[in-house]
Structures are given as C-alpha cells and as structure tokens.
C-alpha atoms as a PDB file:
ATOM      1  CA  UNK A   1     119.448  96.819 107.372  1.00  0.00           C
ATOM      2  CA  UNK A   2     118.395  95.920 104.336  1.00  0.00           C
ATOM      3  CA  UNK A   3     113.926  94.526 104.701  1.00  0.00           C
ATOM      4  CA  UNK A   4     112.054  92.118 102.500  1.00  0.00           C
ATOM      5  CA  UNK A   5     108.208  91.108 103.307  1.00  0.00           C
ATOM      6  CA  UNK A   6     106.753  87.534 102.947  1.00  0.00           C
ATOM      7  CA  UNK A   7     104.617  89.628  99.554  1.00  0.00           C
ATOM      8  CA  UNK A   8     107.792  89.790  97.918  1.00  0.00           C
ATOM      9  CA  UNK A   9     108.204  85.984  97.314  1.00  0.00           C
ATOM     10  CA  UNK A  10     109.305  84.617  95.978  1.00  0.00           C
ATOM     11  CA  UNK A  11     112.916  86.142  96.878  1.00  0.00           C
ATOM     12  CA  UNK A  12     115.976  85.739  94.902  1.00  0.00           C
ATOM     13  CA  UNK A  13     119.490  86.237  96.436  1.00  0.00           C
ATOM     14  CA  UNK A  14     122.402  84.600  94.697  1.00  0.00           C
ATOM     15  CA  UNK A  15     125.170  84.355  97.118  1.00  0.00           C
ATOM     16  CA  UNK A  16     127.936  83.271  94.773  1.00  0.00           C
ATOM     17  CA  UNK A  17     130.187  85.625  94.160  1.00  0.00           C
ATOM     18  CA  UNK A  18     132.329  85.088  97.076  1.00  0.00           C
ATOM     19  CA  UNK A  19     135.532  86.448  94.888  1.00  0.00           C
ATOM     20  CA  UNK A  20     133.667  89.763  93.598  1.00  0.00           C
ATOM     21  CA  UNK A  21     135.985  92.712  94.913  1.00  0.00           C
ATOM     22  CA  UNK A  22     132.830  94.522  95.315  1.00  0.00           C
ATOM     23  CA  UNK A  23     131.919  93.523  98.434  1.00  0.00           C
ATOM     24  CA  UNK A  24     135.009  93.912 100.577  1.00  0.00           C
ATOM     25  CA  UNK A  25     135.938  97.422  99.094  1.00  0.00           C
ATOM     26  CA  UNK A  26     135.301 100.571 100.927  1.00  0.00           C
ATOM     27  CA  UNK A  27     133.949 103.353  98.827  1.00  0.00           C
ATOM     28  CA  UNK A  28     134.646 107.328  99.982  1.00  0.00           C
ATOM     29  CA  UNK A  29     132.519 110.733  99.281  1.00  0.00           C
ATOM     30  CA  UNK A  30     131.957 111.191  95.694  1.00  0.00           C
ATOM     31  CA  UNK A  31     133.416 108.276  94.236  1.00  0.00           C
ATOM     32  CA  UNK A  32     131.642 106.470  91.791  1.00  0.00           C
ATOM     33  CA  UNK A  33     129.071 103.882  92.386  1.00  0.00           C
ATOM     34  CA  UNK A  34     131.107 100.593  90.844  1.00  0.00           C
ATOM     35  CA  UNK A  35     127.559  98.018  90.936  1.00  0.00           C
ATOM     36  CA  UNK A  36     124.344  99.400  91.262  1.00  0.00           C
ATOM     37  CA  UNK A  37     122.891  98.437  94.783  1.00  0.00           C
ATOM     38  CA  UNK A  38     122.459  98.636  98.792  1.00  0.00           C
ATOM     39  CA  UNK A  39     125.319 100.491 100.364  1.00  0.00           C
ATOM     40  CA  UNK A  40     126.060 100.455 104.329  1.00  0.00           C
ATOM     41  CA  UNK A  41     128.434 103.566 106.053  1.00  0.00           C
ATOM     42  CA  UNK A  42     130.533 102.096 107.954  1.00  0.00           C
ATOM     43  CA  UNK A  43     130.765 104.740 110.539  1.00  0.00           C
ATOM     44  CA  UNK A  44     127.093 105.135 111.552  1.00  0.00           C
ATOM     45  CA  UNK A  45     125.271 102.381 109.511  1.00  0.00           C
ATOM     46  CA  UNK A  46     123.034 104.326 107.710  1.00  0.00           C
ATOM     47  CA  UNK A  47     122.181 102.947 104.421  1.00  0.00           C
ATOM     48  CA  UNK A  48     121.502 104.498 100.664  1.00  0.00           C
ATOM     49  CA  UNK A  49     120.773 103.070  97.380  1.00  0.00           C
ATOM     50  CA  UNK A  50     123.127 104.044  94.681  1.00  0.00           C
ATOM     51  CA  UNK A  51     123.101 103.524  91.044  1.00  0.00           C
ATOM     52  CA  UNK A  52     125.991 102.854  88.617  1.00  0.00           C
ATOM     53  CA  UNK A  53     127.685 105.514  87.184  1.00  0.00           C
ATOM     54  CA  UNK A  54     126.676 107.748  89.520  1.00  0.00           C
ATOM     55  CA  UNK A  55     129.031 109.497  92.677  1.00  0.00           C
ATOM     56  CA  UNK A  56     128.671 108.433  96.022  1.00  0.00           C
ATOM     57  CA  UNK A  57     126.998 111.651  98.149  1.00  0.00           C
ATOM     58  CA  UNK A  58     128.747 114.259  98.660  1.00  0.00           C
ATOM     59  CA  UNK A  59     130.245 115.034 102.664  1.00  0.00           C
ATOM     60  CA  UNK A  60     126.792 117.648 102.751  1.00  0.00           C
ATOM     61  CA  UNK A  61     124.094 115.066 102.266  1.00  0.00           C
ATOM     62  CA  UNK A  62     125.543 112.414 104.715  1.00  0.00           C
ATOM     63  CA  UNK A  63     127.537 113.797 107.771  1.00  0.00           C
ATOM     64  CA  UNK A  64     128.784 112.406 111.073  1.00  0.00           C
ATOM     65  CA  UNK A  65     128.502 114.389 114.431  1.00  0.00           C
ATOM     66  CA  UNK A  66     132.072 113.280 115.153  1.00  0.00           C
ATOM     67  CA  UNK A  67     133.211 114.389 111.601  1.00  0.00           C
ATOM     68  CA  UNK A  68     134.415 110.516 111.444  1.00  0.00           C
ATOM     69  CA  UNK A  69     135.248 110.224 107.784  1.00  0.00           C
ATOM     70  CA  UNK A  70     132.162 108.321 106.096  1.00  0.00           C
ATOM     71  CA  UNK A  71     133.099 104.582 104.167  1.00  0.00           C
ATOM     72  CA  UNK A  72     130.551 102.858 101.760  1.00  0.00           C
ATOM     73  CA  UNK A  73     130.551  99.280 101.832  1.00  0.00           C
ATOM     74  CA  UNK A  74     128.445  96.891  99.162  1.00  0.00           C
ATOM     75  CA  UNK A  75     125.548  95.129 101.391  1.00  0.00           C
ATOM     76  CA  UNK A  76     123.005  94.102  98.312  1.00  0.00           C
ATOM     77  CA  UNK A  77     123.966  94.341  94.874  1.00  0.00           C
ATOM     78  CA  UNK A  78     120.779  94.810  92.329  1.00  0.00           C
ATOM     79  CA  UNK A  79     120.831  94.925  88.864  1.00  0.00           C
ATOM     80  CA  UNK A  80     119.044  97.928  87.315  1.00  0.00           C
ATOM     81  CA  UNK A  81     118.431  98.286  83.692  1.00  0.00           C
ATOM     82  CA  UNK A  82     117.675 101.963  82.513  1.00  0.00           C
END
C-alpha cells in the first residue's frame, strides 16, 4: 500500500480520470511501463515504482512461490519529468 505522512502536505491526488484505460489494465513481465507510477501485483501485492518507457521486471526480480503468473495493475500514477 501505497504511504503518505502528515509532512507531506499538503497532498495532491486528482481522482478524475475515471475513463483512463490505465487503471483497469493488467500489465505482464517485461512489458512496458505505459504512465510512470505505483504499480500493485496482483498475485501477491507487492508493489514497485516504474517509470515510462521502461519494461516491467523481468520473471527473475519478482517471483511467486506458486509460480502464479505475476499481473501489474496502476495504483498511483505520478508524473516524472527527466
């Protein structure tokens, strides 16, 4: 989950972009990151921070005991200049 602190107000979320295909697509191993951001697996909930353009991690950095295959899902989109 995703932590903010009462130092880091004041906080900014914009909630508005209930139509943004972002959020309810699943991302696999070594795709590429579509938004820069907070990504959730779905199979363990384990999160990461991944930048735009670059590929989701590969199967060797982020594994399952189960071997369950591993799904990214959008939890907070940021927007990185650099």
């Amino acid at each position: 989950m995703a932590l903010v602190t009462a130092e880091t107000r004041p906080l900014v979320l914009n909630t508005n972009q209930p139509g943004n295909v972002h959020w309810n697509t699943l991302y696999e191993i070594s795709d590429i990151v579509p938004v820069s951001g907070i990504y959730r697996c779905e199979g363990c909930g384990h999160e990461i921070t991944s930048n735009h353009p670059d590929r989701f991690p590969p199967q060797n950095k982020h594994q399952h005991p189960n071997n369950s295959k591993v799904l990214w899902r959008l939890v907070v989109m940021t927007q990185t200049k650099g």
